[in-house]
N, C-alpha and C. Protein backbone atom coordinates (compact mmCIF):
# COMPACT_ATOMS: atom_id res chain seq x y z
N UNK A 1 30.53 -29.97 3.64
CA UNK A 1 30.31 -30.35 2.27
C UNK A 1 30.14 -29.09 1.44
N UNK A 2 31.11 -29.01 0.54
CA UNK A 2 30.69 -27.84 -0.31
C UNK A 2 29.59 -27.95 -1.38
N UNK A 3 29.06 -26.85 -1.68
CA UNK A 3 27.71 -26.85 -2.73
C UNK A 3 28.43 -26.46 -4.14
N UNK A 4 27.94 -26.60 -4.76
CA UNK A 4 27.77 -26.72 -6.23
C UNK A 4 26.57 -25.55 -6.73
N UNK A 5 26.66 -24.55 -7.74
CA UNK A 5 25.49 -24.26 -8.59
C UNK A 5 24.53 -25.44 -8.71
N UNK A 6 23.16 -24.93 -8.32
CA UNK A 6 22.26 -25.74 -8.67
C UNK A 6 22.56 -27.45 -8.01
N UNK A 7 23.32 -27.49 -7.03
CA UNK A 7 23.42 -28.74 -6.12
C UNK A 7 22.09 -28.72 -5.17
N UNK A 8 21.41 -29.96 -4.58
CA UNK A 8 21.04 -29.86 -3.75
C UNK A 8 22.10 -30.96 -2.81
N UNK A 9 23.04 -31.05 -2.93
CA UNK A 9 24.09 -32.04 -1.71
C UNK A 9 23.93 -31.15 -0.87
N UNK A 10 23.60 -32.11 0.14
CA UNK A 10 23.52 -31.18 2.11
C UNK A 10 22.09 -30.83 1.99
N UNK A 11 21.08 -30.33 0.90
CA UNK A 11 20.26 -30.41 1.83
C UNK A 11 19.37 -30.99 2.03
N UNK A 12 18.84 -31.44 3.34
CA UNK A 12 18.44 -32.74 3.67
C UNK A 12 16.81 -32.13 4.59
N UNK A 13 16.07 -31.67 3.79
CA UNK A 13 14.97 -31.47 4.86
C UNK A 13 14.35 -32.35 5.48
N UNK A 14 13.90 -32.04 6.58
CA UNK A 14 13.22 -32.46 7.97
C UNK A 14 12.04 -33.38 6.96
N UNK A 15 11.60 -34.39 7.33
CA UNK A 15 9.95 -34.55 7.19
C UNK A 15 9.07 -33.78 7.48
N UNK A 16 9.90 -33.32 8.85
CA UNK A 16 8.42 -32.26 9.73
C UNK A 16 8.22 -30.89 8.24
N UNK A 17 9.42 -30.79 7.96
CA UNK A 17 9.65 -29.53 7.09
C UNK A 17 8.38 -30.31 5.81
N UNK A 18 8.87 -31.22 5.44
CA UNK A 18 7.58 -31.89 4.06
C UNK A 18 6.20 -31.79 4.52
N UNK A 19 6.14 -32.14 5.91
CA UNK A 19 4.81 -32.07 5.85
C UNK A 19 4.32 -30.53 6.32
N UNK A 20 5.36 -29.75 6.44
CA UNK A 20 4.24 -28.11 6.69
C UNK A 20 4.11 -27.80 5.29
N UNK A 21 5.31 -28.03 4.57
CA UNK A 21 5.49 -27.91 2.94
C UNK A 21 3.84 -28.49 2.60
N UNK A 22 3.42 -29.52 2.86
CA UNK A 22 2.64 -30.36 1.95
C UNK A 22 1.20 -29.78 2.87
N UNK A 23 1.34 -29.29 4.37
CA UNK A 23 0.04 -28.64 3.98
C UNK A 23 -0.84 -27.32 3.75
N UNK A 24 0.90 -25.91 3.45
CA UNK A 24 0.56 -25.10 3.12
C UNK A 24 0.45 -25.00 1.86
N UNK A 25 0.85 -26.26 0.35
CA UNK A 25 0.67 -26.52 -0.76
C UNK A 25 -0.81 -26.88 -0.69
N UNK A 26 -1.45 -27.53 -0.14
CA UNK A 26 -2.40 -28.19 -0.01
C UNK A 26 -3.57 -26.90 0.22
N UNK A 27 -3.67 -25.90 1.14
CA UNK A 27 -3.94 -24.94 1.17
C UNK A 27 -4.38 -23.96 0.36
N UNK A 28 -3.14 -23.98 -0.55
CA UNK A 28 -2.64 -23.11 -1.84
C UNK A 28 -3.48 -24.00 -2.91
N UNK A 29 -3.30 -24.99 -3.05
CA UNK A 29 -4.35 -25.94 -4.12
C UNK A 29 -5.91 -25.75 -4.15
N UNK A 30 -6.32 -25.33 -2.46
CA UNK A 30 -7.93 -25.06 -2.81
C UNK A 30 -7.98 -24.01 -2.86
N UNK A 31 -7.41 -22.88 -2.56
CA UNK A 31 -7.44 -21.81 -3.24
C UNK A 31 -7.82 -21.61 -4.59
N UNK A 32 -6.41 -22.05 -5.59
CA UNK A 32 -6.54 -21.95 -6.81
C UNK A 32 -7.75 -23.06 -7.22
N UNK A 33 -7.86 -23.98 -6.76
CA UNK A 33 -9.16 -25.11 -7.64
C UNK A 33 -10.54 -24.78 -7.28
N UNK A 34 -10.54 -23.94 -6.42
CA UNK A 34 -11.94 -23.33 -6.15
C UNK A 34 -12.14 -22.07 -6.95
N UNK A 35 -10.69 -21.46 -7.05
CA UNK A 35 -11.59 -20.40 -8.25
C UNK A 35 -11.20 -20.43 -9.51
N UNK A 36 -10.63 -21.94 -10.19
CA UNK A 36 -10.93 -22.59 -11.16
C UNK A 36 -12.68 -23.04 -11.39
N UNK A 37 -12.93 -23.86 -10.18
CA UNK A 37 -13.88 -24.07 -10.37
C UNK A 37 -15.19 -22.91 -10.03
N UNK A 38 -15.11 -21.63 -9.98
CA UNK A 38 -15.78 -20.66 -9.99
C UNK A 38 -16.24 -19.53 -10.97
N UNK A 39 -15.08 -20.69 -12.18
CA UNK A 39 -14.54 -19.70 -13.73
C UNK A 39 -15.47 -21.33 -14.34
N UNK A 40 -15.67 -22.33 -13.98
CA UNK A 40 -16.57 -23.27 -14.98
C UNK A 40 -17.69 -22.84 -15.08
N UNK A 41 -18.36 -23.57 -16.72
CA UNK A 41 -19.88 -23.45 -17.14
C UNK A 41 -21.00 -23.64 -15.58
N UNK A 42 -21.69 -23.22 -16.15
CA UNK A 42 -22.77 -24.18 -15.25
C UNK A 42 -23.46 -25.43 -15.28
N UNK A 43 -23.50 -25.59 -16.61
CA UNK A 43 -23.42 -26.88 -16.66
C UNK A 43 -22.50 -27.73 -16.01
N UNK A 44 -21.09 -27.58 -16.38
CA UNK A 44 -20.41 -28.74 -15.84
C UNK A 44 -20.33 -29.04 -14.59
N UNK A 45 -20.63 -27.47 -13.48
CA UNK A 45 -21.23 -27.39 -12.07
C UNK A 45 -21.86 -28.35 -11.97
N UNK A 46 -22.94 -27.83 -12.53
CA UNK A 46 -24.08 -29.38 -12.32
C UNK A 46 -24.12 -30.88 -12.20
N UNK A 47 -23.25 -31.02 -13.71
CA UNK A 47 -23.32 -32.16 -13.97
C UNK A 47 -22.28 -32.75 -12.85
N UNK A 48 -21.45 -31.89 -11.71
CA UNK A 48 -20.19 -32.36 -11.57
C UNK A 48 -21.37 -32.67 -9.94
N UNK A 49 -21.93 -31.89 -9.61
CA UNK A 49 -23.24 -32.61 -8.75
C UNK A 49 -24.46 -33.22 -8.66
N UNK A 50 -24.45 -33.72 -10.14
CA UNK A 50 -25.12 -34.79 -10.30
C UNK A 50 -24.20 -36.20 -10.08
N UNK A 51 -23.08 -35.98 -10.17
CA UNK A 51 -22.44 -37.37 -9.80
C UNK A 51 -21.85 -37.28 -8.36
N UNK A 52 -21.40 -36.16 -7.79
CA UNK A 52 -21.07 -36.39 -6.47
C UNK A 52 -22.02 -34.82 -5.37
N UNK A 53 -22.96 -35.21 -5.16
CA UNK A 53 -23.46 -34.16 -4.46
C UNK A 53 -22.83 -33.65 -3.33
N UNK A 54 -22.45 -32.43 -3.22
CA UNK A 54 -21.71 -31.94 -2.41
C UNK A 54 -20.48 -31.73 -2.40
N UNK A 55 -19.89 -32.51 -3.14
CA UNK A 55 -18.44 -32.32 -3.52
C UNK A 55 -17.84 -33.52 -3.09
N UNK A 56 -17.00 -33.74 -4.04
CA UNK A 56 -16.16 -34.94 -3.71
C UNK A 56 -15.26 -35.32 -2.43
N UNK A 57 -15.20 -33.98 -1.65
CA UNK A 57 -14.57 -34.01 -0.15
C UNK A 57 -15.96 -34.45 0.79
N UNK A 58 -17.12 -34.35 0.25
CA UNK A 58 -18.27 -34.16 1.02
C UNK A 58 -18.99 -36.01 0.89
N UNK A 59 -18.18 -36.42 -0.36
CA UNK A 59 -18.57 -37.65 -0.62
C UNK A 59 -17.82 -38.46 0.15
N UNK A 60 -16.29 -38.23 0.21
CA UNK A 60 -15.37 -39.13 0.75
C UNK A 60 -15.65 -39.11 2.06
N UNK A 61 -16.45 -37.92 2.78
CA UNK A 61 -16.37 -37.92 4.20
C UNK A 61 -17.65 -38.64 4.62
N UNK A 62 -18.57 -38.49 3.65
CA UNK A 62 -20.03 -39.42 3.99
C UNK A 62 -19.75 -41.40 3.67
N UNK A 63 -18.71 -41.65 2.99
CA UNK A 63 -18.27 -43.06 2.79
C UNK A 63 -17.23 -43.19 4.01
N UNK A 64 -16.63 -42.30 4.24
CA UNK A 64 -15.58 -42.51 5.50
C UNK A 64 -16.84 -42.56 6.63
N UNK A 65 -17.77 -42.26 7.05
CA UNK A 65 -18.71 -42.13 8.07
C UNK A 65 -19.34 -43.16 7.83
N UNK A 66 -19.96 -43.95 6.82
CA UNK A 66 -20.57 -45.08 6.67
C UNK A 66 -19.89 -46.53 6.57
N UNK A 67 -18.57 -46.38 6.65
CA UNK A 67 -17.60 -47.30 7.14
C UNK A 67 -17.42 -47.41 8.52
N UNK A 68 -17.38 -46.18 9.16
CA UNK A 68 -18.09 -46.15 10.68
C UNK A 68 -19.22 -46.42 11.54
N UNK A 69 -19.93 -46.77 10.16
CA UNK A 69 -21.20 -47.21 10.97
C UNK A 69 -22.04 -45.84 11.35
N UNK A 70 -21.65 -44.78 10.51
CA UNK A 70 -22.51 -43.58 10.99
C UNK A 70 -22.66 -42.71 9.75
N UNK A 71 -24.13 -42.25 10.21
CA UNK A 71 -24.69 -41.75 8.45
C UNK A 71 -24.20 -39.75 9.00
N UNK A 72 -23.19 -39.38 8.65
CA UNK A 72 -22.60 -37.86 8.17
C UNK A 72 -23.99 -36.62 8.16
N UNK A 73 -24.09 -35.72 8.57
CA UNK A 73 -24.83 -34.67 8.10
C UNK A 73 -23.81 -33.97 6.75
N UNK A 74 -24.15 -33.27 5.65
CA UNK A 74 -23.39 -32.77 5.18
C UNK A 74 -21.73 -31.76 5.66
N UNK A 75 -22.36 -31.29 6.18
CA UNK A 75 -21.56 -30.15 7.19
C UNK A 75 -20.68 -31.07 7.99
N UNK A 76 -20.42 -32.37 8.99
CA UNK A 76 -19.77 -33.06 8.85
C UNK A 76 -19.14 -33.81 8.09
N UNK A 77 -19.40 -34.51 7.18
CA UNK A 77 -19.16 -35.18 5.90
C UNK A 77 -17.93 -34.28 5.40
N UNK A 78 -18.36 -32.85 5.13
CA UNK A 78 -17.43 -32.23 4.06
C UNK A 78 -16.06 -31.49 5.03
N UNK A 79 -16.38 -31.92 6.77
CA UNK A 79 -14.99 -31.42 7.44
C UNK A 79 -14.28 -32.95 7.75
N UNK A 80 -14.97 -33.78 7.34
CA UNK A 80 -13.86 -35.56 7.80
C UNK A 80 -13.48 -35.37 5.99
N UNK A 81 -13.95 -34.82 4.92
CA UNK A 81 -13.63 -35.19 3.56
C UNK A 81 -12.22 -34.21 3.80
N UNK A 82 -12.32 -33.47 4.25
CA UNK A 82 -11.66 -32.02 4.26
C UNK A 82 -10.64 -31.98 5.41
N UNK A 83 -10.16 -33.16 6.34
CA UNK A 83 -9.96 -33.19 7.34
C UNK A 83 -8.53 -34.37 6.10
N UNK A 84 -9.07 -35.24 5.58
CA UNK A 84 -8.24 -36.42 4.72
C UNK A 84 -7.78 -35.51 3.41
N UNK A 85 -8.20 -34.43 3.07
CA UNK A 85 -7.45 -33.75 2.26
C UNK A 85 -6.20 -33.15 2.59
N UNK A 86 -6.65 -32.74 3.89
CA UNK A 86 -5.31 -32.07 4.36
C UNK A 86 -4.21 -33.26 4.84
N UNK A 87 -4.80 -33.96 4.85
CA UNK A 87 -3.34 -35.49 5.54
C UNK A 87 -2.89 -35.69 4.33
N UNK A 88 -3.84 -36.00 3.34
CA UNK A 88 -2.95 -36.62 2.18
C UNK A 88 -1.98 -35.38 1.88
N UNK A 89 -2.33 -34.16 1.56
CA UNK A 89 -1.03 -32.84 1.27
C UNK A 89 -0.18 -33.00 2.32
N UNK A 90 -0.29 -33.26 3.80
CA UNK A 90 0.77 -33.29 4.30
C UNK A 90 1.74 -34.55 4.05
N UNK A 91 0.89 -36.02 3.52
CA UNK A 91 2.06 -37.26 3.36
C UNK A 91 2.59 -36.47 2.35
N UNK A 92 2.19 -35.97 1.07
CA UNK A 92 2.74 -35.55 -0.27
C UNK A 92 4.04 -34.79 0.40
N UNK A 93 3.86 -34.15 1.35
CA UNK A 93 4.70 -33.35 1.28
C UNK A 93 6.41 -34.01 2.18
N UNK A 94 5.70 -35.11 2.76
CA UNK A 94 6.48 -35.70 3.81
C UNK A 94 7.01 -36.52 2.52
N UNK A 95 6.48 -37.04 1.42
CA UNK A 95 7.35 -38.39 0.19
C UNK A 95 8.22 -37.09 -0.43
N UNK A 96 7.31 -35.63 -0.56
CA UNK A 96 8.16 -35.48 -1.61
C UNK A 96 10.39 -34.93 -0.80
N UNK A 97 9.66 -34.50 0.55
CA UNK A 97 10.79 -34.56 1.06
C UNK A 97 11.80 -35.49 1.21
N UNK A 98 10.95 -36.87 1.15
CA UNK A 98 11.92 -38.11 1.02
C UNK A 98 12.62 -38.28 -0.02
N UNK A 99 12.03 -38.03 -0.54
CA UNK A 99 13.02 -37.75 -2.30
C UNK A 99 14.00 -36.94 -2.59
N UNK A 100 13.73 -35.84 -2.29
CA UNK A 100 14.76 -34.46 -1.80
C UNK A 100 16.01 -35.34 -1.13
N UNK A 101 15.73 -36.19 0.14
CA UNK A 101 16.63 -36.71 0.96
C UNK A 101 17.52 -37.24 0.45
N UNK A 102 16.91 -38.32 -0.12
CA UNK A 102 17.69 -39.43 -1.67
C UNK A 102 18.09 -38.81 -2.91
N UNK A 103 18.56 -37.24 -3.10
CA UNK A 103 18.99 -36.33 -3.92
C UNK A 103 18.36 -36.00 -5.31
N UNK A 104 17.02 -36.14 -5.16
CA UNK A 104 16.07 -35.46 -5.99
C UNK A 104 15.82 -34.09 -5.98
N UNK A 105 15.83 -33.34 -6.92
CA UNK A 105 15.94 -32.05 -6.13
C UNK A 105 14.27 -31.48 -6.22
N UNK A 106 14.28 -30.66 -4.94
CA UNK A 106 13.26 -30.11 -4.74
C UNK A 106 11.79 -29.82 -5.57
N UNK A 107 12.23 -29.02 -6.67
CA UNK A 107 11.03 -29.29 -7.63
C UNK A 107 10.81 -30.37 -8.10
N UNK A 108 11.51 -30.75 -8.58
CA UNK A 108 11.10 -32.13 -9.44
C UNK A 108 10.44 -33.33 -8.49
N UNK A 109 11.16 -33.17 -6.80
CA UNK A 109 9.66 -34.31 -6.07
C UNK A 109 8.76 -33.40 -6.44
N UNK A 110 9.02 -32.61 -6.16
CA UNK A 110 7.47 -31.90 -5.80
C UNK A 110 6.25 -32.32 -6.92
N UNK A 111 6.97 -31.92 -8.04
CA UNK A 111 6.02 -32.19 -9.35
C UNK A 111 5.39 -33.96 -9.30
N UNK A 112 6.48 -34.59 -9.31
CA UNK A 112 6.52 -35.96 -9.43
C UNK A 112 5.44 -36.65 -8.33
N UNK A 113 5.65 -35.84 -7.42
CA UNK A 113 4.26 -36.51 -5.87
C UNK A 113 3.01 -35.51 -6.23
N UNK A 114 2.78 -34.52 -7.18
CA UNK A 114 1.84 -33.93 -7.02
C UNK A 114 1.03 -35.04 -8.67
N UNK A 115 1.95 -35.21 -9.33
CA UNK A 115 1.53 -35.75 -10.52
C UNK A 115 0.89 -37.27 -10.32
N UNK A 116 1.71 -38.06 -9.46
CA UNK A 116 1.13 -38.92 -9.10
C UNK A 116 -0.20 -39.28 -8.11
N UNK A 117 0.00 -37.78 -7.11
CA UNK A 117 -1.70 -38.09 -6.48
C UNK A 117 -2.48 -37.76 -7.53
N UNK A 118 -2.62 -36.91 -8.56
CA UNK A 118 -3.37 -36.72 -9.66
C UNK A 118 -3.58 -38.06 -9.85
N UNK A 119 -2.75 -38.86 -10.63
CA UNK A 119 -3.00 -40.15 -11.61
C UNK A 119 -3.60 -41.30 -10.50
N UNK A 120 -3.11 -40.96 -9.13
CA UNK A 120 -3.46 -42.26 -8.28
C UNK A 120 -4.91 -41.88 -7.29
N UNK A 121 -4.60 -40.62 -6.78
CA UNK A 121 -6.00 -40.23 -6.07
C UNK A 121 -7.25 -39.61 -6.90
N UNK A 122 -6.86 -38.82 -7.86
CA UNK A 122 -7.95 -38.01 -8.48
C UNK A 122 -8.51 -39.05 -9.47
N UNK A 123 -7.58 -39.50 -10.75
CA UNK A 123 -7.86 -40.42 -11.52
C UNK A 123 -8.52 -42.05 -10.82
N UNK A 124 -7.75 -42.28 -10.46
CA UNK A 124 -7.85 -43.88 -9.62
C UNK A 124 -8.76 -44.53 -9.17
N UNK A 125 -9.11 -43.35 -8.15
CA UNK A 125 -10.15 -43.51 -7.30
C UNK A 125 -11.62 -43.11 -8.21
N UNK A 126 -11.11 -42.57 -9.79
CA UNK A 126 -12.70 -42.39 -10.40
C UNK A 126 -13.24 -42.94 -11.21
N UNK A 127 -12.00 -44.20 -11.36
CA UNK A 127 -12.53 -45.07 -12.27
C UNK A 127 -13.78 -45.85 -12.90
N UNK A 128 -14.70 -45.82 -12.02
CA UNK A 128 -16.09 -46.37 -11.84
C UNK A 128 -16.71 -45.05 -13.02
N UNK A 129 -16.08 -44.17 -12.56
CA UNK A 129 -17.36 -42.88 -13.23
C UNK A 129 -16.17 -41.87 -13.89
N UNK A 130 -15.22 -42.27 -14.28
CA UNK A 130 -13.84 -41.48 -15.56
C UNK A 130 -14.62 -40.59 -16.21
N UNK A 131 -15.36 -41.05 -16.82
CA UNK A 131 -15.76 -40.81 -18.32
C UNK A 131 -16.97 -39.81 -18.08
N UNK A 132 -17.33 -40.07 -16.80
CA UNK A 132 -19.01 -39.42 -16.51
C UNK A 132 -18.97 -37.90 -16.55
N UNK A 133 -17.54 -37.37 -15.84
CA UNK A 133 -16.94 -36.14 -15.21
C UNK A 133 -16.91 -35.45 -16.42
N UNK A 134 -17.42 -34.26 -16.80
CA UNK A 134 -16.73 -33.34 -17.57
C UNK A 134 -15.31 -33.04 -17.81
N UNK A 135 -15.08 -32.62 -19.38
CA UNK A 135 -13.44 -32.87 -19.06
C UNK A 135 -12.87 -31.77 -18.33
N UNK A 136 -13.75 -30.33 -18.27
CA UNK A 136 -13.35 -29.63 -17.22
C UNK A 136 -12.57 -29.99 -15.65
N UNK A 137 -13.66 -30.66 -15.60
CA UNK A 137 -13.24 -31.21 -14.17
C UNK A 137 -12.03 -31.82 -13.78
N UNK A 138 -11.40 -32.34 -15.05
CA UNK A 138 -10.40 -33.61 -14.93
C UNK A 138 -8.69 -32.18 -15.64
N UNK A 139 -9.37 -31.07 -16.18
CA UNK A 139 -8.31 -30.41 -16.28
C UNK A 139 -8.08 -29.40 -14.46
N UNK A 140 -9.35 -29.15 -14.11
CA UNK A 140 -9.34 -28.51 -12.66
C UNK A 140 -8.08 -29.65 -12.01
N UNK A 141 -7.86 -30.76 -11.61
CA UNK A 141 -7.72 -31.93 -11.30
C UNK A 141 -5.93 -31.41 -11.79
N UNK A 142 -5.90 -31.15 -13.11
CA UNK A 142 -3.92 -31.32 -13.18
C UNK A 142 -4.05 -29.78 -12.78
N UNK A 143 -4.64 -28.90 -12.99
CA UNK A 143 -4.00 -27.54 -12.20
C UNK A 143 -4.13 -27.62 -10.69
N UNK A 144 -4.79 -28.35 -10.07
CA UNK A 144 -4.65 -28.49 -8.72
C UNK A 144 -3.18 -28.97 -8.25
N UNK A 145 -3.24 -30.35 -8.79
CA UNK A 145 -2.36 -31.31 -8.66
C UNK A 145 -1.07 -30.56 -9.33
N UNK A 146 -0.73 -30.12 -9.75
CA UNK A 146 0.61 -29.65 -10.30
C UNK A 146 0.92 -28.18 -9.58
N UNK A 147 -0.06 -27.18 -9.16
CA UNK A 147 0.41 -26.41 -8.02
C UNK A 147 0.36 -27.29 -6.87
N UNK A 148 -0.39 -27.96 -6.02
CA UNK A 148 0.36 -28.59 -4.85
C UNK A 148 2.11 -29.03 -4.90
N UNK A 149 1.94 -29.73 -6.08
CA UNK A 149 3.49 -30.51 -6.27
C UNK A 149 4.65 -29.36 -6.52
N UNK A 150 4.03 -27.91 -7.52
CA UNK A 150 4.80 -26.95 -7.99
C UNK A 150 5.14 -26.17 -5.98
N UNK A 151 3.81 -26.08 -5.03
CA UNK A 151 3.77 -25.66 -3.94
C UNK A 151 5.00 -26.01 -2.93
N UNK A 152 4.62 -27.38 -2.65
CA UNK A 152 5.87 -28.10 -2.09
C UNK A 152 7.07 -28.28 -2.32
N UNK A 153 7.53 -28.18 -3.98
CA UNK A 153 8.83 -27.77 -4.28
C UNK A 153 9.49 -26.77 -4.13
N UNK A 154 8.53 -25.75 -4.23
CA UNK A 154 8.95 -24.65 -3.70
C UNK A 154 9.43 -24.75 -1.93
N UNK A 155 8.67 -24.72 -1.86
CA UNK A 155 8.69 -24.92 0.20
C UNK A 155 10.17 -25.70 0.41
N UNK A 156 10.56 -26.63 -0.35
CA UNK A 156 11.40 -27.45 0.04
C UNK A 156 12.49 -26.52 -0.21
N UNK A 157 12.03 -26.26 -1.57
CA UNK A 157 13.39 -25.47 -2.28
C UNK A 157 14.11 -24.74 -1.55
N UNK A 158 13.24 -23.37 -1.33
CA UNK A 158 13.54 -22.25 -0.24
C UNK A 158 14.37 -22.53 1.32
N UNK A 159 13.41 -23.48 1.83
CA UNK A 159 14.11 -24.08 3.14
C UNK A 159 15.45 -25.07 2.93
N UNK A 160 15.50 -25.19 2.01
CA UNK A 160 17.05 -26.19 1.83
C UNK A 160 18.03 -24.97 1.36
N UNK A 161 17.81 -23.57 0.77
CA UNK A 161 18.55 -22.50 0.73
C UNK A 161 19.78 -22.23 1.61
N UNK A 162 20.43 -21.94 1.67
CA UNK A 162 21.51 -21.54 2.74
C UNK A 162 21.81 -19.96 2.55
């Protein structure tokens, strides 16, 4: 099959390839959102542990443990929160390859699966308490989410190269 400028026809990455894509993006995301969140007020620090103590990986892993029937020490809690962070970057990275497959090209899944765990995991899941979060927090939230998605497009991009 011949290529085209700016074609992605032929290339067809692996899943396996989406999901290393999705969890060295994923990687790359706490990087940058941790020293986003190392450049916020202190206040909004605060206030952002007054609603989830410990961190929102530290929360999800103490509700994932109490669905088990088992109460988390922190330090556990925040490696099962942190354990489901890294799966979800690797599915992201495994859809956004599926898309790639079905001739989406590379960046644009990427953006499109990083934009949507924003709107579906970050947003979604905070519906109860939207409004509570500083809006800091909820801009940390699209610079995360848009380098993971910007991360994985890349990854795809490069490896579908010839």
């Amino acid at each position: 099959m011949e290529r085209r400028a700016g074609s992605v026809a032929g290339d067809r990455p692996s899943l396996w390839t989406g999901a290393l894509a999705g969890y060295a993006a994923s990687r790359t995301m706490d990087a940058v959102t941790g020293w986003f969140h190392g450049r916020q007020s202190g206040a909004s620090r605060q206030r952002e542990q007054e609603i989830a103590p410990g961190g929102t990986l530290a929360q999800l892993g103490r509700r994932l443990g109490r669905a088990a029937g088992r109460d988390l020490d922190d330090a556990t809690a925040d490696r099962v929160g942190t354990a489901v962070h890294r799966a979800f970057g690797v599915t992201y990275g495994v859809v956004a390859a599926a898309l790639v497959r079905r001739g989406v090209h590379p960046l644009r899944a990427g953006l499109l699966v990083g934009a949507g765990a924003f709107l579906l995991v970050d947003e979604g899941t905070a519906l109860p308490t939207l409004t509570s979060y500083p809006l800091v927090s909820h801009a940390r939230g699209v610079v995360g989410h848009a380098t993971v998605g910007t991360g994985i497009g890349l990854l795809l991009w490069l490896t579908g190269r010839s």
